[in-house]
C-alpha atoms as a PDB file:
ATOM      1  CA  UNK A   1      -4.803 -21.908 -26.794  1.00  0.00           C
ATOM      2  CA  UNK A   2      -1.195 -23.004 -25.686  1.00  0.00           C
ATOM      3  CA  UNK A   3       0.095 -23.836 -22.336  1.00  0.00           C
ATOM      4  CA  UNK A   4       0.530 -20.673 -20.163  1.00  0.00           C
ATOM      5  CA  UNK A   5       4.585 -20.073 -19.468  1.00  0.00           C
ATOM      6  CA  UNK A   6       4.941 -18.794 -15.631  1.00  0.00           C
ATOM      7  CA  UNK A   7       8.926 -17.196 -15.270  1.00  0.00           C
ATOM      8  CA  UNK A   8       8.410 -17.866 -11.332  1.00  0.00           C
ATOM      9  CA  UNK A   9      10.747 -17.984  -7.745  1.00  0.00           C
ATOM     10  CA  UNK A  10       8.801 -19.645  -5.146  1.00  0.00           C
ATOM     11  CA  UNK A  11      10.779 -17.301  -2.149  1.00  0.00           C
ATOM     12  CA  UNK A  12       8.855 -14.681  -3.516  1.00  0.00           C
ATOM     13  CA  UNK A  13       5.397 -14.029  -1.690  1.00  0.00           C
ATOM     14  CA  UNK A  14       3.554 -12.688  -5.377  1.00  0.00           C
ATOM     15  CA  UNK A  15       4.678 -15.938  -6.862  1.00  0.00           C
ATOM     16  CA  UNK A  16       3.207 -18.136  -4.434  1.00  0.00           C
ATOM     17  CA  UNK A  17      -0.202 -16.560  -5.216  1.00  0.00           C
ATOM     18  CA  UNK A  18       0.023 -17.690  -8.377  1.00  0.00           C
ATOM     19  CA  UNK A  19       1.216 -20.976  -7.579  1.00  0.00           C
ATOM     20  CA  UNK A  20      -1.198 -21.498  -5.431  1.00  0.00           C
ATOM     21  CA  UNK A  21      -3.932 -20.529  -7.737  1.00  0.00           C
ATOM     22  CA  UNK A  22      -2.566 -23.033 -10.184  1.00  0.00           C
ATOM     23  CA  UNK A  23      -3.067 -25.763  -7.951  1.00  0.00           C
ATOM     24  CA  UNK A  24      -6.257 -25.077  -7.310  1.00  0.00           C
ATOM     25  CA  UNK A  25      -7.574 -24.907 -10.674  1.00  0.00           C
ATOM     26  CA  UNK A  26      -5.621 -27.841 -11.679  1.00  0.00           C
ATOM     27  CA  UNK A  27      -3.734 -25.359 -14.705  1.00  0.00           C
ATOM     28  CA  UNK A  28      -1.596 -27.030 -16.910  1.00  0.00           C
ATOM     29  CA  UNK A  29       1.744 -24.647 -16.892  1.00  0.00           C
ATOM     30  CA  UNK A  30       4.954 -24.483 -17.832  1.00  0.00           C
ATOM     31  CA  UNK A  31       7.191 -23.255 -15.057  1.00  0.00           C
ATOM     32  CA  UNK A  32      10.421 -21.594 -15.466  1.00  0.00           C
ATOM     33  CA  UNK A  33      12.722 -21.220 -12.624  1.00  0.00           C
ATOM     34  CA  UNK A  34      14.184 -17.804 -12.370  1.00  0.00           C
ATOM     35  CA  UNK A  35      16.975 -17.307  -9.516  1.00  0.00           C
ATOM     36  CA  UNK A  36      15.701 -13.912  -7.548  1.00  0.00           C
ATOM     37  CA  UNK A  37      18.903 -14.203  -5.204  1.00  0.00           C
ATOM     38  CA  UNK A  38      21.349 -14.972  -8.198  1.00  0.00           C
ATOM     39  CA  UNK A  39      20.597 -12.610 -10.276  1.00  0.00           C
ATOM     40  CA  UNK A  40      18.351 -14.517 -12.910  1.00  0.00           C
ATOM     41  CA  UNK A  41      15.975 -11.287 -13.225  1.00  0.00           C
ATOM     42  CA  UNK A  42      18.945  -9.377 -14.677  1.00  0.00           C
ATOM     43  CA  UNK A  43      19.994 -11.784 -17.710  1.00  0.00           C
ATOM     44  CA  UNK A  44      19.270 -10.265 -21.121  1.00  0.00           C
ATOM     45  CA  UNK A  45      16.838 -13.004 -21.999  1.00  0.00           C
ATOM     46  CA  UNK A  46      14.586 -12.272 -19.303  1.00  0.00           C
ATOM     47  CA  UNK A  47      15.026  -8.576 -19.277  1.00  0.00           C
ATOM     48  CA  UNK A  48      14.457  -8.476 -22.984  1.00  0.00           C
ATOM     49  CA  UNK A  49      11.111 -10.330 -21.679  1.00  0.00           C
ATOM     50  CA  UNK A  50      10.278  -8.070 -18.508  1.00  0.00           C
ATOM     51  CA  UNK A  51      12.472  -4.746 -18.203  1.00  0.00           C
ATOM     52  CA  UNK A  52      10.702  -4.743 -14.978  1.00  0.00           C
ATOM     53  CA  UNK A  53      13.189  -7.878 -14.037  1.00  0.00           C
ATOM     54  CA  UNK A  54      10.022  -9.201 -11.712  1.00  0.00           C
ATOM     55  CA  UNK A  55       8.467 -12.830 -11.110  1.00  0.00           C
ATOM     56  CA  UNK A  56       5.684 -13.653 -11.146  1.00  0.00           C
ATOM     57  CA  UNK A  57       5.699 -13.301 -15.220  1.00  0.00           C
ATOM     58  CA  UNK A  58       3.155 -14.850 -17.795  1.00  0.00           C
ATOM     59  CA  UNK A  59       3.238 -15.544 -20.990  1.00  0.00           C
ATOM     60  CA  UNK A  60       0.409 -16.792 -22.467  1.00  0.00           C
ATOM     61  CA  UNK A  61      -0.807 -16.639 -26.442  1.00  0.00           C
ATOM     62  CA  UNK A  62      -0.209 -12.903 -27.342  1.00  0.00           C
ATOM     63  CA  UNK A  63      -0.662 -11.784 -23.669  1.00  0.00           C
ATOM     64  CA  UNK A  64       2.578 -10.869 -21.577  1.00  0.00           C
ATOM     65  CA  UNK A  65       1.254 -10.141 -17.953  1.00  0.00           C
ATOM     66  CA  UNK A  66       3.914  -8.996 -15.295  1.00  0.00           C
ATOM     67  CA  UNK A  67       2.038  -8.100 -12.258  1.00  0.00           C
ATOM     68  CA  UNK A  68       0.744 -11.298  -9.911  1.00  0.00           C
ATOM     69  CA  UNK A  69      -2.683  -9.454  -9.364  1.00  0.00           C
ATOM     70  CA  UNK A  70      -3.258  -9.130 -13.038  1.00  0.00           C
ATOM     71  CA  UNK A  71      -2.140 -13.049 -13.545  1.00  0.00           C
ATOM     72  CA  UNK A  72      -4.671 -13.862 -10.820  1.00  0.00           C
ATOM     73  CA  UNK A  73      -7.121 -12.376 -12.539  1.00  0.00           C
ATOM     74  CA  UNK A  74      -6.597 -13.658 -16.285  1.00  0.00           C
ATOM     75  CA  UNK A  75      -6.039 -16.882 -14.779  1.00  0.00           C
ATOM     76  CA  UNK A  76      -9.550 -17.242 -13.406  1.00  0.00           C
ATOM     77  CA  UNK A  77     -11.028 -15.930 -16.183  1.00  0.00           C
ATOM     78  CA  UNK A  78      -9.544 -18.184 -18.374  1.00  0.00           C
ATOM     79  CA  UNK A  79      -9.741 -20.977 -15.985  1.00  0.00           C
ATOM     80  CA  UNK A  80     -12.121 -20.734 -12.797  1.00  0.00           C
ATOM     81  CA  UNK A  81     -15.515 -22.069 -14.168  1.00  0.00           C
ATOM     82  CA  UNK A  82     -17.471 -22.103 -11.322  1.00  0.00           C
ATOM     83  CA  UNK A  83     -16.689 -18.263 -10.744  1.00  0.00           C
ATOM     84  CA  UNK A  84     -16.315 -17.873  -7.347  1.00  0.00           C
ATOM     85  CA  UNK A  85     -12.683 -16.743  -6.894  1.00  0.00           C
ATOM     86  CA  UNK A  86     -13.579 -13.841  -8.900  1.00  0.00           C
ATOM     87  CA  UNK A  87     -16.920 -13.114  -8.774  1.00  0.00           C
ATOM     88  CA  UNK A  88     -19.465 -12.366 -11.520  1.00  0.00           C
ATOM     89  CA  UNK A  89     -21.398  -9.874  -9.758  1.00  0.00           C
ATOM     90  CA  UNK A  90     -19.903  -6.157 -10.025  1.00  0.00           C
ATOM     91  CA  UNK A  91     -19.798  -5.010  -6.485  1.00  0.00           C
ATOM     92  CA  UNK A  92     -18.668  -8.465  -4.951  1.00  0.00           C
ATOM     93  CA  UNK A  93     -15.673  -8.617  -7.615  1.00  0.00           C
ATOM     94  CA  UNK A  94     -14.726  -4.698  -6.949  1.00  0.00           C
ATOM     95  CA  UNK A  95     -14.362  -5.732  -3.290  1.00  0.00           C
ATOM     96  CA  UNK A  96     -12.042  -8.534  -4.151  1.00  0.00           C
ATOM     97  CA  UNK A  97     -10.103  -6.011  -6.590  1.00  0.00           C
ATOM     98  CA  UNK A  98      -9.811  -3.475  -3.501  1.00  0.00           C
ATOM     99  CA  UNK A  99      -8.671  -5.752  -1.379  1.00  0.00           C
ATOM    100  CA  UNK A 100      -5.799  -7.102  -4.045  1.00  0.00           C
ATOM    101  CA  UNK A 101      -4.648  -3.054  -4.343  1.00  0.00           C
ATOM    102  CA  UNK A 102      -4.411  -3.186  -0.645  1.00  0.00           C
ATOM    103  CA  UNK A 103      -2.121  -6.038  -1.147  1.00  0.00           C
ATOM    104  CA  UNK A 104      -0.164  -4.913  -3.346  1.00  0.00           C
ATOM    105  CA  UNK A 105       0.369  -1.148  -2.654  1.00  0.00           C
ATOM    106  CA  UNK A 106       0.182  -1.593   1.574  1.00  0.00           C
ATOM    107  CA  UNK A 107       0.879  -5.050   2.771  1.00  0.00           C
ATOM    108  CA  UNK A 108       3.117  -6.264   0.102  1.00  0.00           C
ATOM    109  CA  UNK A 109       5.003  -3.262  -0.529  1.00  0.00           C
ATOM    110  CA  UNK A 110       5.719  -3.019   3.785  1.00  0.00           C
ATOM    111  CA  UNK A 111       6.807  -6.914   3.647  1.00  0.00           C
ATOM    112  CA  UNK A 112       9.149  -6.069   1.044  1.00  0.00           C
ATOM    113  CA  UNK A 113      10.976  -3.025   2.794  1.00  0.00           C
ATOM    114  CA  UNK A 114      11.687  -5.279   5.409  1.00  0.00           C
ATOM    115  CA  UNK A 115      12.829  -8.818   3.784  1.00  0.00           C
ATOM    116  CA  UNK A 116      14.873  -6.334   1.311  1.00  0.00           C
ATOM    117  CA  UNK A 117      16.539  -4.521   4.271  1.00  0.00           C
ATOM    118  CA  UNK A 118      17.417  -7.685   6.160  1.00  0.00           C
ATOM    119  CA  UNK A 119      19.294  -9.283   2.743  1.00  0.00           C
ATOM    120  CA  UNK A 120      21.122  -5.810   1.810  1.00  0.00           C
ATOM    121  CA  UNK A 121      22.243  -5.049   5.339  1.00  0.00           C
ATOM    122  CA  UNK A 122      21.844  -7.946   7.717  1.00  0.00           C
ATOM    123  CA  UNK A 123      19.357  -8.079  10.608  1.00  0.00           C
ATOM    124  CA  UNK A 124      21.534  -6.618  12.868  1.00  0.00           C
ATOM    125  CA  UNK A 125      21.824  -3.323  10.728  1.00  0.00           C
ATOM    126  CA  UNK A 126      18.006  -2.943  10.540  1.00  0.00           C
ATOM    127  CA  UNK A 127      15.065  -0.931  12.666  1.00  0.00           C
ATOM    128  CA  UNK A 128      13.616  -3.890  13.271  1.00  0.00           C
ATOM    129  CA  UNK A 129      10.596  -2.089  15.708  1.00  0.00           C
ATOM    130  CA  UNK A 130      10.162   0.539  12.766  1.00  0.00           C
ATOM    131  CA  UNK A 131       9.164  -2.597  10.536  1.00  0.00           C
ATOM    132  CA  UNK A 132       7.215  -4.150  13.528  1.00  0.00           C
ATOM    133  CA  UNK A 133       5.048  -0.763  13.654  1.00  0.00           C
ATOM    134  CA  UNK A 134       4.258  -0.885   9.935  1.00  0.00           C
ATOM    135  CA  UNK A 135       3.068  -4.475   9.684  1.00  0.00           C
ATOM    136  CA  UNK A 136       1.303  -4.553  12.326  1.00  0.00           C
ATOM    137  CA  UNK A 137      -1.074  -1.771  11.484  1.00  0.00           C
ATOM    138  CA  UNK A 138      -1.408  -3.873   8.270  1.00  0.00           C
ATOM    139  CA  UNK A 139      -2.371  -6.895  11.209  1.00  0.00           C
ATOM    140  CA  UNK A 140      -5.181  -4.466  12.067  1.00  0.00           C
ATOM    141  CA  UNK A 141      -6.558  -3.412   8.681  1.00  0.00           C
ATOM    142  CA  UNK A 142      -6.965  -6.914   8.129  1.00  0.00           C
ATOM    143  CA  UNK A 143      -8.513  -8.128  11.600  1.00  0.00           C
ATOM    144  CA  UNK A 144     -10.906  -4.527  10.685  1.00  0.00           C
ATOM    145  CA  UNK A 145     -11.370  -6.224   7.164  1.00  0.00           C
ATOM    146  CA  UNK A 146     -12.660  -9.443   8.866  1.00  0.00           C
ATOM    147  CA  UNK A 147     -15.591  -8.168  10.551  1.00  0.00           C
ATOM    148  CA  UNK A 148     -18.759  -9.927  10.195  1.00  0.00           C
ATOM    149  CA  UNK A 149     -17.244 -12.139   7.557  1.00  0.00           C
ATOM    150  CA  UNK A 150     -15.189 -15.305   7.448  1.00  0.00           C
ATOM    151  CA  UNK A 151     -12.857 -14.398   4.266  1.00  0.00           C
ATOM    152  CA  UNK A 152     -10.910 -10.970   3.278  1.00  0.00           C
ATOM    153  CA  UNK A 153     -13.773  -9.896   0.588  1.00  0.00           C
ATOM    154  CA  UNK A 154     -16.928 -11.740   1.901  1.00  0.00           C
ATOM    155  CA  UNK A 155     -17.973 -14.716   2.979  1.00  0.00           C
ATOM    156  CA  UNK A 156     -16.227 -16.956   0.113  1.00  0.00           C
ATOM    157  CA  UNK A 157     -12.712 -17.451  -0.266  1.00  0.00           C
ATOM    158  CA  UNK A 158     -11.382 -15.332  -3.639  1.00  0.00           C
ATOM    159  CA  UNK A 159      -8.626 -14.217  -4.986  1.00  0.00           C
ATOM    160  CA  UNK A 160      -8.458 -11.855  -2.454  1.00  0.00           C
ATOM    161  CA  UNK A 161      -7.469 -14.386   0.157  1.00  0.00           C
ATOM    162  CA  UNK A 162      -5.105 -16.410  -1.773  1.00  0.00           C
ATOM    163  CA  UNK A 163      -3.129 -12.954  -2.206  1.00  0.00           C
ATOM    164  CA  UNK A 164      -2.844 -11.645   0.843  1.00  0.00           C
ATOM    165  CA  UNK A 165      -2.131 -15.206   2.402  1.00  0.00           C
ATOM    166  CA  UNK A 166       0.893 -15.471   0.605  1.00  0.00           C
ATOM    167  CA  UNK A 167       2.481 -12.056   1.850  1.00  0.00           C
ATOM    168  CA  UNK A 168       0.745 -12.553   5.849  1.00  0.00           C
ATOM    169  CA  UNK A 169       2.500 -16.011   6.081  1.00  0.00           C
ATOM    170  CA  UNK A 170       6.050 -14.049   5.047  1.00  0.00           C
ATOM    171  CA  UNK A 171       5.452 -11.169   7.608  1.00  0.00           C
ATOM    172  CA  UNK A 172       4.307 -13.818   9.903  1.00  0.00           C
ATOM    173  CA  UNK A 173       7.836 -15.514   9.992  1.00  0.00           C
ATOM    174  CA  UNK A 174       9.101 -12.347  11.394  1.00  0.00           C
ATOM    175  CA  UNK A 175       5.991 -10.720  13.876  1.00  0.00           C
ATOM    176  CA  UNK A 176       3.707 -14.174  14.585  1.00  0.00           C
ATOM    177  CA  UNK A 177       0.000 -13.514  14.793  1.00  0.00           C
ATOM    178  CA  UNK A 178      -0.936 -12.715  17.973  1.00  0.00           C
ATOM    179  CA  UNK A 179      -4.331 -14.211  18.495  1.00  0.00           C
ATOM    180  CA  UNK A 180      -5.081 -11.824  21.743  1.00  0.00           C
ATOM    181  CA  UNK A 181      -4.879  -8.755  19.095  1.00  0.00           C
ATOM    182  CA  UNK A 182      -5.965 -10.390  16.089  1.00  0.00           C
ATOM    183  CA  UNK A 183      -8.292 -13.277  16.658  1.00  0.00           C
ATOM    184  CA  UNK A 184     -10.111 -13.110  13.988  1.00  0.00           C
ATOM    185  CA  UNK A 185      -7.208 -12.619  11.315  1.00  0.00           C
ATOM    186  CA  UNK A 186      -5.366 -15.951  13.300  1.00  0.00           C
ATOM    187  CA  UNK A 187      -8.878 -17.988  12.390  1.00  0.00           C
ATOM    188  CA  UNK A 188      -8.689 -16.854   9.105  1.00  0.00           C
ATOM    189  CA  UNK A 189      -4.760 -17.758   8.630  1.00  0.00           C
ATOM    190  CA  UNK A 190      -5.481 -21.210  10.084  1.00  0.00           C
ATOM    191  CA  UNK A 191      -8.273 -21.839   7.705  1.00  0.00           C
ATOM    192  CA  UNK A 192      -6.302 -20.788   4.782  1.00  0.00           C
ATOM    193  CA  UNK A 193      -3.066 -23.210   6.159  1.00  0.00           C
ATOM    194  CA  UNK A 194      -6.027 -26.167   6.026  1.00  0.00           C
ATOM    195  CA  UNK A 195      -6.230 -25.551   2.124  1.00  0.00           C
ATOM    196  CA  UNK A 196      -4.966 -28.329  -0.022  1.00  0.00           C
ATOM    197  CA  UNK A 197      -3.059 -25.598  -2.166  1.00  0.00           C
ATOM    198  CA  UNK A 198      -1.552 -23.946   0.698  1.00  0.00           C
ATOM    199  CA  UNK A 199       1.460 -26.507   0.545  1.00  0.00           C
ATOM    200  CA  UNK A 200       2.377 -25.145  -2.391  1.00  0.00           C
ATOM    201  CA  UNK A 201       2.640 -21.500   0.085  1.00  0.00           C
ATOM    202  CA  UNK A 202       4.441 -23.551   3.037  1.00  0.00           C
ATOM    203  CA  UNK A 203       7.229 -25.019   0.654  1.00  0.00           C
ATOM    204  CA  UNK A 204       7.903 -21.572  -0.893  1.00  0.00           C
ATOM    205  CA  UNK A 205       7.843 -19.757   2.766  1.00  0.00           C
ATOM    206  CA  UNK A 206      10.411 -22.270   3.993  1.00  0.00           C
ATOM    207  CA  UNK A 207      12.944 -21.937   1.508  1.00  0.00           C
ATOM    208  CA  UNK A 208      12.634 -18.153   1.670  1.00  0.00           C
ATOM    209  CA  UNK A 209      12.952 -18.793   5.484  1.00  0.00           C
ATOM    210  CA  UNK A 210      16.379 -20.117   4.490  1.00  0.00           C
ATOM    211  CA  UNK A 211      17.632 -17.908   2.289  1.00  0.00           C
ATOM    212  CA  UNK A 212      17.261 -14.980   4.317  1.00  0.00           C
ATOM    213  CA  UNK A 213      18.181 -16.275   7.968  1.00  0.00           C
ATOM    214  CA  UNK A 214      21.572 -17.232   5.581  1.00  0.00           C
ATOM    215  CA  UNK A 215      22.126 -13.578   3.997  1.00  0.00           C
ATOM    216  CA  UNK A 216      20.551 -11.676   6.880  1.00  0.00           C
ATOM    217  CA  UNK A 217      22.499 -13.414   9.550  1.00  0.00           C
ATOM    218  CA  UNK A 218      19.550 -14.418  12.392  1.00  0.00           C
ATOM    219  CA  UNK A 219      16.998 -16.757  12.701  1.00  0.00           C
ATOM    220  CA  UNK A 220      13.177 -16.190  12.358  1.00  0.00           C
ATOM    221  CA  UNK A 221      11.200 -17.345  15.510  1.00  0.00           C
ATOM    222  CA  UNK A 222      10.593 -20.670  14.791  1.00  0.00           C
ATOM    223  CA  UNK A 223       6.774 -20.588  14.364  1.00  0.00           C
ATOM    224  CA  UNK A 224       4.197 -23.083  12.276  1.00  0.00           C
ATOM    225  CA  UNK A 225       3.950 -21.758   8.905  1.00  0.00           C
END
Protein backbone atom coordinates (compact mmCIF):
# COMPACT_ATOMS: atom_id res chain seq x y z
CA UNK A 1 0.00 0.00 0.00
CA UNK A 2 1.63 3.51 -0.70
CA UNK A 3 1.46 6.62 1.26
CA UNK A 4 -2.00 8.31 0.93
CA UNK A 5 -1.55 11.90 -1.13
CA UNK A 6 -4.04 14.58 0.64
CA UNK A 7 -4.35 17.89 -2.10
CA UNK A 8 -5.44 19.98 1.17
CA UNK A 9 -6.00 24.05 2.36
CA UNK A 10 -6.15 24.19 6.00
CA UNK A 11 -8.74 27.60 5.78
CA UNK A 12 -11.09 25.22 4.64
CA UNK A 13 -13.41 23.68 7.45
CA UNK A 14 -13.72 19.92 5.32
CA UNK A 15 -9.98 19.88 5.30
CA UNK A 16 -9.45 20.28 8.82
CA UNK A 17 -11.56 17.13 9.40
CA UNK A 18 -9.29 15.32 7.70
CA UNK A 19 -6.37 16.77 9.19
CA UNK A 20 -7.48 16.25 12.23
CA UNK A 21 -8.27 12.67 11.70
CA UNK A 22 -4.73 12.20 10.53
CA UNK A 23 -3.36 13.24 13.65
CA UNK A 24 -5.18 11.16 15.51
CA UNK A 25 -4.43 8.02 13.88
CA UNK A 26 -0.90 8.92 13.56
CA UNK A 27 -1.32 8.47 9.26
CA UNK A 28 1.64 8.75 7.42
CA UNK A 29 0.57 11.34 4.42
CA UNK A 30 1.77 13.24 1.94
CA UNK A 31 0.32 16.72 1.97
CA UNK A 32 0.01 18.96 -0.90
CA UNK A 33 -0.71 22.53 -0.43
CA UNK A 34 -3.34 23.81 -2.74
CA UNK A 35 -4.01 27.77 -2.60
CA UNK A 36 -8.12 28.00 -2.24
CA UNK A 37 -7.79 31.96 -2.27
CA UNK A 38 -5.22 31.98 -5.27
CA UNK A 39 -6.71 30.07 -7.41
CA UNK A 40 -4.72 26.68 -7.02
CA UNK A 41 -8.14 24.62 -7.51
CA UNK A 42 -8.34 26.00 -11.06
CA UNK A 43 -4.75 24.92 -12.50
CA UNK A 44 -4.99 22.20 -15.15
CA UNK A 45 -3.00 19.77 -13.06
CA UNK A 46 -5.36 19.72 -10.36
CA UNK A 47 -8.46 20.05 -12.40
CA UNK A 48 -7.29 17.28 -14.64
CA UNK A 49 -7.20 15.51 -11.00
CA UNK A 50 -10.65 16.85 -9.51
CA UNK A 51 -12.99 18.72 -12.14
CA UNK A 52 -14.77 19.38 -9.00
CA UNK A 53 -11.64 21.92 -8.19
CA UNK A 54 -12.35 20.93 -4.23
CA UNK A 55 -9.90 20.13 -1.18
CA UNK A 56 -10.01 17.95 0.73
CA UNK A 57 -8.75 15.39 -2.20
CA UNK A 58 -7.18 11.81 -1.78
CA UNK A 59 -5.33 9.86 -3.64
CA UNK A 60 -4.53 6.74 -2.46
CA UNK A 61 -3.51 3.29 -4.55
CA UNK A 62 -6.23 3.17 -7.32
CA UNK A 63 -8.76 5.12 -5.14
CA UNK A 64 -9.37 8.95 -5.96
CA UNK A 65 -11.81 10.20 -3.15
CA UNK A 66 -13.02 13.93 -3.38
CA UNK A 67 -15.54 14.38 -0.74
CA UNK A 68 -14.05 14.88 3.13
CA UNK A 69 -16.91 12.55 4.48
CA UNK A 70 -15.95 9.78 2.16
CA UNK A 71 -12.00 10.36 3.12
CA UNK A 72 -13.11 10.11 6.76
CA UNK A 73 -14.49 7.12 6.22
CA UNK A 74 -11.78 5.17 4.03
CA UNK A 75 -9.38 6.58 6.32
CA UNK A 76 -10.66 4.71 9.36
CA UNK A 77 -11.19 1.81 7.66
CA UNK A 78 -7.93 1.60 6.47
CA UNK A 79 -6.47 2.97 9.56
CA UNK A 80 -8.64 3.12 12.90
CA UNK A 81 -7.98 -0.37 14.50
CA UNK A 82 -9.65 -0.10 17.52
CA UNK A 83 -12.97 0.85 15.59
CA UNK A 84 -14.51 3.28 17.49
CA UNK A 85 -14.56 6.38 15.24
CA UNK A 86 -16.59 4.40 12.95
CA UNK A 87 -18.29 1.88 14.52
CA UNK A 88 -18.66 -1.83 13.70
CA UNK A 89 -22.10 -2.24 14.73
CA UNK A 90 -24.78 -1.27 11.91
CA UNK A 91 -27.11 1.04 13.67
CA UNK A 92 -24.34 2.90 15.78
CA UNK A 93 -22.27 3.55 12.41
CA UNK A 94 -25.65 4.68 10.41
CA UNK A 95 -26.05 7.28 13.19
CA UNK A 96 -22.57 8.55 12.71
CA UNK A 97 -23.24 8.51 8.75
CA UNK A 98 -26.55 10.66 9.43
CA UNK A 99 -25.03 12.90 11.35
CA UNK A 100 -21.95 13.46 8.63
CA UNK A 101 -25.02 14.14 5.81
CA UNK A 102 -26.25 16.66 8.24
CA UNK A 103 -22.87 18.14 8.04
CA UNK A 104 -22.41 18.26 4.93
CA UNK A 105 -25.80 19.09 3.25
CA UNK A 106 -27.09 21.61 6.43
CA UNK A 107 -24.33 22.93 8.55
CA UNK A 108 -21.56 22.99 6.11
CA UNK A 109 -23.36 24.04 3.17
CA UNK A 110 -25.01 27.31 5.57
CA UNK A 111 -21.23 28.10 6.79
CA UNK A 112 -20.25 28.27 3.32
CA UNK A 113 -23.02 30.77 2.00
CA UNK A 114 -21.85 32.99 4.48
CA UNK A 115 -17.79 32.87 4.50
CA UNK A 116 -18.38 32.89 0.48
CA UNK A 117 -20.59 36.03 0.67
CA UNK A 118 -18.29 37.92 3.01
CA UNK A 119 -15.01 37.24 0.46
CA UNK A 120 -17.12 38.05 -2.88
CA UNK A 121 -18.80 41.14 -1.49
CA UNK A 122 -17.31 42.35 1.75
CA UNK A 123 -19.07 42.24 5.14
CA UNK A 124 -20.55 45.34 4.75
CA UNK A 125 -22.51 44.20 1.53
CA UNK A 126 -23.93 41.11 3.32
CA UNK A 127 -27.40 40.15 5.39
CA UNK A 128 -25.49 39.43 8.04
CA UNK A 129 -28.92 38.61 10.47
CA UNK A 130 -30.21 36.40 7.43
CA UNK A 131 -26.93 34.24 8.02
CA UNK A 132 -27.32 34.62 11.87
CA UNK A 133 -30.98 32.99 11.49
CA UNK A 134 -29.68 30.04 9.47
CA UNK A 135 -26.82 28.98 11.72
CA UNK A 136 -28.31 29.27 14.52
CA UNK A 137 -31.13 26.88 13.89
CA UNK A 138 -28.17 24.61 12.94
CA UNK A 139 -26.96 25.73 16.94
CA UNK A 140 -30.26 24.07 17.87
CA UNK A 141 -30.30 20.86 15.83
CA UNK A 142 -27.16 20.22 17.40
CA UNK A 143 -27.91 21.21 21.19
CA UNK A 144 -31.42 18.75 20.12
CA UNK A 145 -28.73 16.19 18.84
CA UNK A 146 -26.97 16.28 22.28
CA UNK A 147 -29.63 15.05 24.40
CA UNK A 148 -28.92 12.38 26.77
CA UNK A 149 -25.52 11.91 25.24
CA UNK A 150 -22.09 13.46 25.59
CA UNK A 151 -20.95 13.26 21.71
CA UNK A 152 -22.96 14.13 18.29
CA UNK A 153 -23.73 10.20 17.53
CA UNK A 154 -23.59 8.59 21.06
CA UNK A 155 -21.74 8.47 23.82
CA UNK A 156 -18.15 8.04 22.02
CA UNK A 157 -16.50 10.53 20.07
CA UNK A 158 -16.64 9.43 16.02
CA UNK A 159 -16.26 10.72 13.05
CA UNK A 160 -19.24 12.43 13.51
CA UNK A 161 -17.73 14.85 15.96
CA UNK A 162 -14.51 15.49 14.35
CA UNK A 163 -16.75 16.73 11.28
CA UNK A 164 -18.98 18.86 12.53
CA UNK A 165 -16.25 20.42 14.94
CA UNK A 166 -14.41 21.64 12.19
CA UNK A 167 -17.38 23.64 10.48
CA UNK A 168 -19.02 24.81 14.38
CA UNK A 169 -15.56 26.34 15.27
CA UNK A 170 -15.79 28.43 11.65
CA UNK A 171 -19.46 29.56 12.29
CA UNK A 172 -18.39 30.14 15.77
CA UNK A 173 -15.87 32.94 14.72
CA UNK A 174 -18.78 34.79 13.42
CA UNK A 175 -22.10 33.93 16.01
CA UNK A 176 -20.06 32.62 19.44
CA UNK A 177 -21.85 29.87 21.30
CA UNK A 178 -24.05 31.14 23.57
CA UNK A 179 -23.98 28.84 26.53
CA UNK A 180 -27.54 30.29 27.96
CA UNK A 181 -29.14 28.76 24.55
CA UNK A 182 -26.89 26.03 23.93
CA UNK A 183 -25.30 24.60 27.01
CA UNK A 184 -24.97 21.51 26.13
CA UNK A 185 -23.49 22.07 22.48
CA UNK A 186 -20.79 24.78 24.44
CA UNK A 187 -19.73 21.49 26.76
CA UNK A 188 -19.40 19.56 23.89
CA UNK A 189 -17.23 22.32 21.85
CA UNK A 190 -15.00 22.69 24.92
CA UNK A 191 -14.39 19.03 25.16
CA UNK A 192 -13.58 18.71 21.59
CA UNK A 193 -11.01 22.11 21.92
CA UNK A 194 -9.29 19.74 24.91
CA UNK A 195 -8.39 17.13 22.09
CA UNK A 196 -4.75 16.77 21.31
CA UNK A 197 -5.73 16.89 17.47
CA UNK A 198 -7.81 19.85 17.76
CA UNK A 199 -4.60 22.11 17.26
CA UNK A 200 -4.38 20.97 14.10
CA UNK A 201 -8.43 22.71 13.84
CA UNK A 202 -7.22 25.98 15.84
CA UNK A 203 -4.18 26.65 13.42
CA UNK A 204 -6.38 26.18 10.31
CA UNK A 205 -9.39 28.43 11.92
CA UNK A 206 -6.89 31.21 12.57
CA UNK A 207 -5.45 31.61 9.33
CA UNK A 208 -8.90 31.45 7.76
CA UNK A 209 -9.72 34.10 10.47
CA UNK A 210 -7.14 36.14 8.56
CA UNK A 211 -7.83 35.72 5.30
CA UNK A 212 -11.28 36.69 5.44
CA UNK A 213 -11.27 39.71 8.03
CA UNK A 214 -8.49 40.85 5.02
CA UNK A 215 -10.89 40.26 1.85
CA UNK A 216 -14.14 40.84 3.73
CA UNK A 217 -13.06 44.04 5.31
CA UNK A 218 -14.17 43.55 9.35
CA UNK A 219 -13.03 41.78 12.11
CA UNK A 220 -14.56 38.59 13.71
CA UNK A 221 -15.37 39.04 17.49
CA UNK A 222 -12.38 38.14 18.97
CA UNK A 223 -13.45 34.90 20.75
CA UNK A 224 -11.26 31.60 21.98
CA UNK A 225 -11.19 29.28 19.19
Amino acid sequence: MTIPILYYDDRSPPVRSCLMLIKMLNINVELRFVDLFKGGQFEKDFLALNPQHSVPTLVHDELLLTDSHVILIHLVEQFDAQGTLWPRDYAARMKVLNRLFFECSFLFRRDSDLMSEIVRKQYANVDVAYHERKLCEAYDIMEQYLDGQTHMAGDQLTLADISIVSTLSTVHLMFPLAAARWPQLQRWFAAMQQLDAYEVNRLGVEKLRNIVEELGKFQFPKRQL
